[in-house]
C-alpha atoms as a PDB file:
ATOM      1  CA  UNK A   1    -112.003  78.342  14.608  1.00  0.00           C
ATOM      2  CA  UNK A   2    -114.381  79.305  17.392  1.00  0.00           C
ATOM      3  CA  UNK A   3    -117.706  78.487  17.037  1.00  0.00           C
ATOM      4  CA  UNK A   4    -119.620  81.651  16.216  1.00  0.00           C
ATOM      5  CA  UNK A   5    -122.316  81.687  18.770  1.00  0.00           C
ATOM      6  CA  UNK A   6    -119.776  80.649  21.637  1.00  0.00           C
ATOM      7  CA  UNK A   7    -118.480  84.125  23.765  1.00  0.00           C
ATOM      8  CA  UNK A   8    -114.710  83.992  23.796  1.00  0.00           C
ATOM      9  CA  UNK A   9    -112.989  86.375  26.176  1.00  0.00           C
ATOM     10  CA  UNK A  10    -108.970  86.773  26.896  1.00  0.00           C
ATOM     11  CA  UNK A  11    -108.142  88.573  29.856  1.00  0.00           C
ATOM     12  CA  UNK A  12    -104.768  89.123  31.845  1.00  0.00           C
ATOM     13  CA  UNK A  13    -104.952  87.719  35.984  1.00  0.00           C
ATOM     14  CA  UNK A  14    -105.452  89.881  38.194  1.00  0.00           C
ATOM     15  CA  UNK A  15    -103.529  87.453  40.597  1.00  0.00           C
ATOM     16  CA  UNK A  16    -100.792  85.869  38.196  1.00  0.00           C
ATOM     17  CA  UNK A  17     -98.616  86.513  35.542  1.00  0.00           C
ATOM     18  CA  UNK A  18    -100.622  84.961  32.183  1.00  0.00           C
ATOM     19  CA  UNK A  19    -103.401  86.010  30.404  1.00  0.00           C
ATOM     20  CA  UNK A  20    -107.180  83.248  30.290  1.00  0.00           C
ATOM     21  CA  UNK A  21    -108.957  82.699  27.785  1.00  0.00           C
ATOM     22  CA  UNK A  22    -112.938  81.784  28.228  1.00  0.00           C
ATOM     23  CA  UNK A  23    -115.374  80.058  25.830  1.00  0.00           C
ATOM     24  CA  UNK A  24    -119.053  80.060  27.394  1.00  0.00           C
ATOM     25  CA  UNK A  25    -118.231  81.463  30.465  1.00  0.00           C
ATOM     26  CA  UNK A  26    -114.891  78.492  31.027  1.00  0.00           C
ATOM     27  CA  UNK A  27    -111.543  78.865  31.257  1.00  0.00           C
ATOM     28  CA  UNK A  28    -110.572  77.540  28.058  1.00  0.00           C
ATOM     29  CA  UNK A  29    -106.528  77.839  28.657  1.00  0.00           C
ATOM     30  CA  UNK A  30    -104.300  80.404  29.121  1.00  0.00           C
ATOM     31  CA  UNK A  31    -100.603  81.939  28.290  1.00  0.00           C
ATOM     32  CA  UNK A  32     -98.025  82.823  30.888  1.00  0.00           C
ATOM     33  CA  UNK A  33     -95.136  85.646  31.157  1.00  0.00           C
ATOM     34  CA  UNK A  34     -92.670  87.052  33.178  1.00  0.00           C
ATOM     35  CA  UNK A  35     -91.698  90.609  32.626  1.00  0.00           C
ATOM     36  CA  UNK A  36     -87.757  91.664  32.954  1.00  0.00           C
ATOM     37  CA  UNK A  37     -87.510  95.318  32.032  1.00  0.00           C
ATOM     38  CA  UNK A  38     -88.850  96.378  28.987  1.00  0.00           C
ATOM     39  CA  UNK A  39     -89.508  92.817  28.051  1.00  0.00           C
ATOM     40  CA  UNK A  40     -92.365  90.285  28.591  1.00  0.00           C
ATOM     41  CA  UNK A  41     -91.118  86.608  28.250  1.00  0.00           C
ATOM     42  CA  UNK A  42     -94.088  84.293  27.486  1.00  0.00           C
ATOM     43  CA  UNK A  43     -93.066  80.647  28.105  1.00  0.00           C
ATOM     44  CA  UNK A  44     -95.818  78.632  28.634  1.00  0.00           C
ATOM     45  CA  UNK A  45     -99.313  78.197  26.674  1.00  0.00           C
ATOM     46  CA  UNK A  46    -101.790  75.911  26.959  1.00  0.00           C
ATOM     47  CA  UNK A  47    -105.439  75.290  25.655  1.00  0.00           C
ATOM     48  CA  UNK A  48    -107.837  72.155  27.649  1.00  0.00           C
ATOM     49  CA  UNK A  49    -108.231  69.237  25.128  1.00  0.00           C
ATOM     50  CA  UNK A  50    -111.839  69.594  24.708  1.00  0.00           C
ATOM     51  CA  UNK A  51    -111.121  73.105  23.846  1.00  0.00           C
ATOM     52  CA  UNK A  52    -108.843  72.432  20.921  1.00  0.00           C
ATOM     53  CA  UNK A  53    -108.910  73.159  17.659  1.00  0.00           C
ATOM     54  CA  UNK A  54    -111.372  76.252  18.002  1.00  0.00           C
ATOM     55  CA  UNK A  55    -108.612  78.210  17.341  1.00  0.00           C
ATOM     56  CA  UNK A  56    -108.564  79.818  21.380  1.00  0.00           C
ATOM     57  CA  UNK A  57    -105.092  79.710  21.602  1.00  0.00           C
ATOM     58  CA  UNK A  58    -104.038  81.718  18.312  1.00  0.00           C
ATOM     59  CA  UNK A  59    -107.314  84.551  19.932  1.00  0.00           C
ATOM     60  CA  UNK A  60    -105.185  83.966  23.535  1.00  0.00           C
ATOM     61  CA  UNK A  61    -101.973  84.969  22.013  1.00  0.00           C
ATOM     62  CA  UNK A  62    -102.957  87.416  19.968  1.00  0.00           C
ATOM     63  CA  UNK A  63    -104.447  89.865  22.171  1.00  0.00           C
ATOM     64  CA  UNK A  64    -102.208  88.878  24.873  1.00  0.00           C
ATOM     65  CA  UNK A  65     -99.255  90.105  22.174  1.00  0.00           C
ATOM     66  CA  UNK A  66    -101.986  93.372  21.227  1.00  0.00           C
ATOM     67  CA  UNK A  67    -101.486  94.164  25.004  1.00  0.00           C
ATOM     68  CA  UNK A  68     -98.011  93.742  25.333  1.00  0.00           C
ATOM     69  CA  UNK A  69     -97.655  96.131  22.585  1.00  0.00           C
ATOM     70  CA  UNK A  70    -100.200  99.215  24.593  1.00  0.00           C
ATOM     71  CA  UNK A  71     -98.060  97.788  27.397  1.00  0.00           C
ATOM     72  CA  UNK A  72     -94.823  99.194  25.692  1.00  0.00           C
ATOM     73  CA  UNK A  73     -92.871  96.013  26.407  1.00  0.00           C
ATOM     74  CA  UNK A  74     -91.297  93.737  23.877  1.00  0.00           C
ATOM     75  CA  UNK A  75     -92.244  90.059  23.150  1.00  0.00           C
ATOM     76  CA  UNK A  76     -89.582  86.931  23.739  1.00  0.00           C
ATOM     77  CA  UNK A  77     -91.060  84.169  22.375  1.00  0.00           C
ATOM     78  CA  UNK A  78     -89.808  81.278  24.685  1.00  0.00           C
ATOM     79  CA  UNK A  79     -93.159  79.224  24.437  1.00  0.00           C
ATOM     80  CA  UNK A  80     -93.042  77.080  21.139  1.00  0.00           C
ATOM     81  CA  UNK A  81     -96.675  78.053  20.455  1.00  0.00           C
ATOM     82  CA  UNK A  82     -96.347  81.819  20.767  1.00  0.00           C
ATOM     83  CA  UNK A  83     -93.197  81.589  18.377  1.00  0.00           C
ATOM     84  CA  UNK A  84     -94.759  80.031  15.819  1.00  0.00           C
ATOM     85  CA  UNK A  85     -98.031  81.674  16.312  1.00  0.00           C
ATOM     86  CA  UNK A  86     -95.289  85.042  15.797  1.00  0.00           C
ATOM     87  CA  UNK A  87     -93.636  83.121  12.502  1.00  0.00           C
ATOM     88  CA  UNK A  88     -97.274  83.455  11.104  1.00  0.00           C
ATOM     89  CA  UNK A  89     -98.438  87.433  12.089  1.00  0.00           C
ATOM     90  CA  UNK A  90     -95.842  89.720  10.918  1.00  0.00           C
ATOM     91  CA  UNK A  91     -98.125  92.616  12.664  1.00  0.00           C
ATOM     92  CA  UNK A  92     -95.594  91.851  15.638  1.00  0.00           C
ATOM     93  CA  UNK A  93     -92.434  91.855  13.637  1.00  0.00           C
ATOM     94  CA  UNK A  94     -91.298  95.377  15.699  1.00  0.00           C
ATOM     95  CA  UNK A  95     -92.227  93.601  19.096  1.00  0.00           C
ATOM     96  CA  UNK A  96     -90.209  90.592  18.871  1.00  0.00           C
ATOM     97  CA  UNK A  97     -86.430  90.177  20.891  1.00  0.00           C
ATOM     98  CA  UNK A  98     -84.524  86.800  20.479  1.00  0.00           C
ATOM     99  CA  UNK A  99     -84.141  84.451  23.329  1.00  0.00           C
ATOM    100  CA  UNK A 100     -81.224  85.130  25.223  1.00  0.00           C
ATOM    101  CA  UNK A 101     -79.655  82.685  28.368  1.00  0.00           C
ATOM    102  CA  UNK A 102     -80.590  86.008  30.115  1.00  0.00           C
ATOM    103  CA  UNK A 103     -84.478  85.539  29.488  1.00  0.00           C
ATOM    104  CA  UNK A 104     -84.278  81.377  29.758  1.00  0.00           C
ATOM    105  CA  UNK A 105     -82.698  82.403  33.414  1.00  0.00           C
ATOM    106  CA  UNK A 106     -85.701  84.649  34.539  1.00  0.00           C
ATOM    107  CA  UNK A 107     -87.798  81.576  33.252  1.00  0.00           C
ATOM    108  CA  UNK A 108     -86.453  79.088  35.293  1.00  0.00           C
ATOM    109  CA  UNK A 109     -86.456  81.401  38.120  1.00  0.00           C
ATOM    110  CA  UNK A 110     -90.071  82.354  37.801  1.00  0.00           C
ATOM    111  CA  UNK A 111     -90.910  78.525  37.492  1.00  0.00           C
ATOM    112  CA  UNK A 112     -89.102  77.304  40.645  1.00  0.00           C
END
């Protein structure tokens, strides 16, 4: 859980593909995407260790998913956090394509 009197703020790059989250005024962690058509492919989240357990990266992915959704695009979950996080908020149900070799290919190619 975050701490009540500590200002959390998510926020998509301006210069990369991946939303930050902030606590205080720090870049807490952050979740990052690659968009192929009418799908964004998150793949990679991760939240500093002296951030954890404020519940950051479950805030991160949720309004990172909230904006995908005013975004139009759908949601593959390739990132084990975001599925899960997705296996727990049924609010996305709608959003939600399977992973396909197609999406684990734009992946590797964003990655390289």
């Amino acid at each position: 859980m975050t701490d009540e009197n500590t200002e959390v703020a998510v926020a998509r790059s301006t210069d990369r593909d991946r939303y930050d989250v902030t606590a205080a005024g720090s870049l807490a962690g952050f979740t990052e995407f690659v968009d192929q058509g009418e799908q964004r492919i998150f793949f990679h989240t991760e939240i500093g260790e002296e951030f954890g357990g404020r519940g950051l990266g479950g805030t991160l992915v949720g309004r990172a998913l909230a904006d995908t959704r005013e975004a139009g695009l759908r949601v593959v979950p390739v990132c084990p956090f975001v599925a899960k996080y997705l296996k727990n908020h049924h609010e996305f149900d709608d959003l939600v394509d399977a992973v396909t070799p197609n999406a684990l290919a734009a992946v590797r190619e964003r990655t390289r």
